[in-house]
Protein backbone atom coordinates (compact mmCIF):
# COMPACT_ATOMS: atom_id res chain seq x y z
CA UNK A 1 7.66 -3.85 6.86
CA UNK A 2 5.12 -6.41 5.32
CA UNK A 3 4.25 -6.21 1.89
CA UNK A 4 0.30 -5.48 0.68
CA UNK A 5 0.10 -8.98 -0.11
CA UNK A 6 1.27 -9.85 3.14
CA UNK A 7 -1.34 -7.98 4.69
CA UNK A 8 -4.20 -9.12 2.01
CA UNK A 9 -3.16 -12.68 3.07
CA UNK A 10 -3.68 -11.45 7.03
CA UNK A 11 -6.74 -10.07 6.30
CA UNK A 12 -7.58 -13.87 4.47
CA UNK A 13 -6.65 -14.56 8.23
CA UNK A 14 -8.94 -12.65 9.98
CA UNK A 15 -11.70 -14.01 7.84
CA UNK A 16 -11.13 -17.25 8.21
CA UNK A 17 -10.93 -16.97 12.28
CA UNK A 18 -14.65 -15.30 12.17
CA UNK A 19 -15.81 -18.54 9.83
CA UNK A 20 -14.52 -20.71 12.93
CA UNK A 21 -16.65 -19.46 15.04
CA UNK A 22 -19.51 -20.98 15.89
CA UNK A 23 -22.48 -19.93 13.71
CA UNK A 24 -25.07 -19.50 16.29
CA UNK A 25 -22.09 -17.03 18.32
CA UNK A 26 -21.48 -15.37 14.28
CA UNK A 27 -25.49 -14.95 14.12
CA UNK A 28 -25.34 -13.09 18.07
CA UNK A 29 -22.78 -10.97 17.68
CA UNK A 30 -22.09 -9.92 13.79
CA UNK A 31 -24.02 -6.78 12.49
CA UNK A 32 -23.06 -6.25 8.88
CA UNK A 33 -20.61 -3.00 8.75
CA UNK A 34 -18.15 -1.76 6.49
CA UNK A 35 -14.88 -1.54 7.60
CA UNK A 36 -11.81 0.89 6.44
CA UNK A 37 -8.33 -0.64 7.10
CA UNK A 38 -5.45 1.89 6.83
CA UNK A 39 -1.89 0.41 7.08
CA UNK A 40 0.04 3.27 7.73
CA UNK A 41 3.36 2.51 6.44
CA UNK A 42 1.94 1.19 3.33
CA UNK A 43 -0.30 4.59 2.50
CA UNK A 44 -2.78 1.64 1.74
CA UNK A 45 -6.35 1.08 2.75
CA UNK A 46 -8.51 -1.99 2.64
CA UNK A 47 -12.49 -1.67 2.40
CA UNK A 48 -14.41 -4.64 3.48
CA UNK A 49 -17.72 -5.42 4.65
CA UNK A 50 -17.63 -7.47 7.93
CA UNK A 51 -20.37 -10.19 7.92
CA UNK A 52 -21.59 -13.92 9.13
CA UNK A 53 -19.54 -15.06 6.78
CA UNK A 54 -16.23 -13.21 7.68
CA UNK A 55 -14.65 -10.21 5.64
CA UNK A 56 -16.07 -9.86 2.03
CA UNK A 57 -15.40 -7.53 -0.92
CA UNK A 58 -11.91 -6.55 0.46
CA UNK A 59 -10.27 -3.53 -1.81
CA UNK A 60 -7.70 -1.79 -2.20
CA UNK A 61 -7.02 1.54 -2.44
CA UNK A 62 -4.05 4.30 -2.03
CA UNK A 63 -4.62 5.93 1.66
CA UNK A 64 -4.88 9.28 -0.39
CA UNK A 65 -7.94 8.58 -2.15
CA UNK A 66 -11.52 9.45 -1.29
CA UNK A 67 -13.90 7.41 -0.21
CA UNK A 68 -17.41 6.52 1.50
CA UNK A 69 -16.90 6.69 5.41
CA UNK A 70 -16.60 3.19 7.04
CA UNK A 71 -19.00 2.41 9.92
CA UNK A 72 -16.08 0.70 11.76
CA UNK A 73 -12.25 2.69 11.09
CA UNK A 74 -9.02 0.24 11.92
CA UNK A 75 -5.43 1.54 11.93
CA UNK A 76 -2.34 -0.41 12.20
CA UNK A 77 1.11 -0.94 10.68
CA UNK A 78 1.19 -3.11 8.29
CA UNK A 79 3.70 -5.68 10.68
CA UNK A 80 0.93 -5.37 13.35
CA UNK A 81 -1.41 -6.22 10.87
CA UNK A 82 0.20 -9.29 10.44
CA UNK A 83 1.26 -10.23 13.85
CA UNK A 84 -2.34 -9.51 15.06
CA UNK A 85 -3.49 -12.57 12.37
CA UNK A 86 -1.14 -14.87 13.73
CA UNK A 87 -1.79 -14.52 17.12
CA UNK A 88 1.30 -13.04 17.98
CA UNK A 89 0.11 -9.62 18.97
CA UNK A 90 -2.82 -8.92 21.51
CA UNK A 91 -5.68 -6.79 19.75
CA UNK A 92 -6.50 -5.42 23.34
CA UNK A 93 -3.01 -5.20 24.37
CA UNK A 94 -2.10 -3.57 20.93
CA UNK A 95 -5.13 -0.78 21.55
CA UNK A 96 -4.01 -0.01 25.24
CA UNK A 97 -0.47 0.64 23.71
CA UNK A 98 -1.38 3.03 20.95
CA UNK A 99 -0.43 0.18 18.31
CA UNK A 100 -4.01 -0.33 16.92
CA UNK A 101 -6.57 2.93 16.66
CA UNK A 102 -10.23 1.54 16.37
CA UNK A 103 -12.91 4.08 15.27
CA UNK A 104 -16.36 2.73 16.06
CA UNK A 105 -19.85 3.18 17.83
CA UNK A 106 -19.77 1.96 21.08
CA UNK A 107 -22.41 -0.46 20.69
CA UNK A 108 -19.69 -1.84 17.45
CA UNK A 109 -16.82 -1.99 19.99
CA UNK A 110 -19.28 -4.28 22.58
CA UNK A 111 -20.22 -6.80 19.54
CA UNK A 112 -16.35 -6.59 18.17
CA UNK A 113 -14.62 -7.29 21.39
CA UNK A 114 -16.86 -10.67 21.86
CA UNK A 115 -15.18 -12.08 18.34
CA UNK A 116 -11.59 -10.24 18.76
C-alpha cells in the first residue's frame, strides 16, 4: 500500500504529464473541472481543479468528510494510483477491469480520454 505522500507525489505526476502536452492540444481539450480523488485504502480524498496548466489546489481530506460534489469523481487504490503515474498501469485497461471507477459527464469522459 502507498503512502499519502506517495500518492501526492503521483498526483505531482499526473500534472506534470498534462504540462507536456502541447499547449494548443491543453487549450482543445481542457475544460476547467474539479476533480474528487478517493484512494480507497487510504480513506483519503484529494480535491483538485483540473486546468491548462495541469492539477492545481490539490487537498486533502479524510474520505469521511463532507464536501462540495466534484464535476469529475476518480477512484482507485492508492498502488494504482501510483502505477497509473508511472506508466505502469493502463487507465483504459484499469477502467475495463474494475480497477479505476470514473464518475463524469459524458461529454468530460470524450475531452479526458484525448489527454489520458
Amino acid at each position: 500500500m502507498a503512502t499519502v505522500e506517495e500518492c501526492r507525489a503521483a498526483i505531482g505526476k499526473v500534472s506534470e504529464r498534462i504540462m507536456e502536452v502541447d499547449p494548443a492540444d491543453r487549450r482543445k481539450h481542457i475544460v476547467e473541472r474539479t476533480v474528487s480523488l478517493a484512494v480507497t485504502d487510504l480513506d483519503t480524498v484529494f480535491d483538485m481543479r483540473l486546468t491548462e496548466d495541469g492539477l492545481q489546489d490539490v487537498v486533502e481530506r479524510d474520505a469521511g468528510g463532507s464536501a462540495r460534489r466534484a464535476q469529475v469523481g476518480i477512484t482507485v487504490s492508492s498502488d494504482d494510483l501510483v502505477a497509473l503515474s508511472e506508466d505502469r498501469l493502463d487507465f483504459a485497461k484499469a477502467m475495463l477491469g474494475g480497477r479505476v471507477k470514473l464518475d463524469a459527464s459524458f461529454g468530460d469522459l470524450m475531452r479526458l480520454r484525448k489527454l489520458l
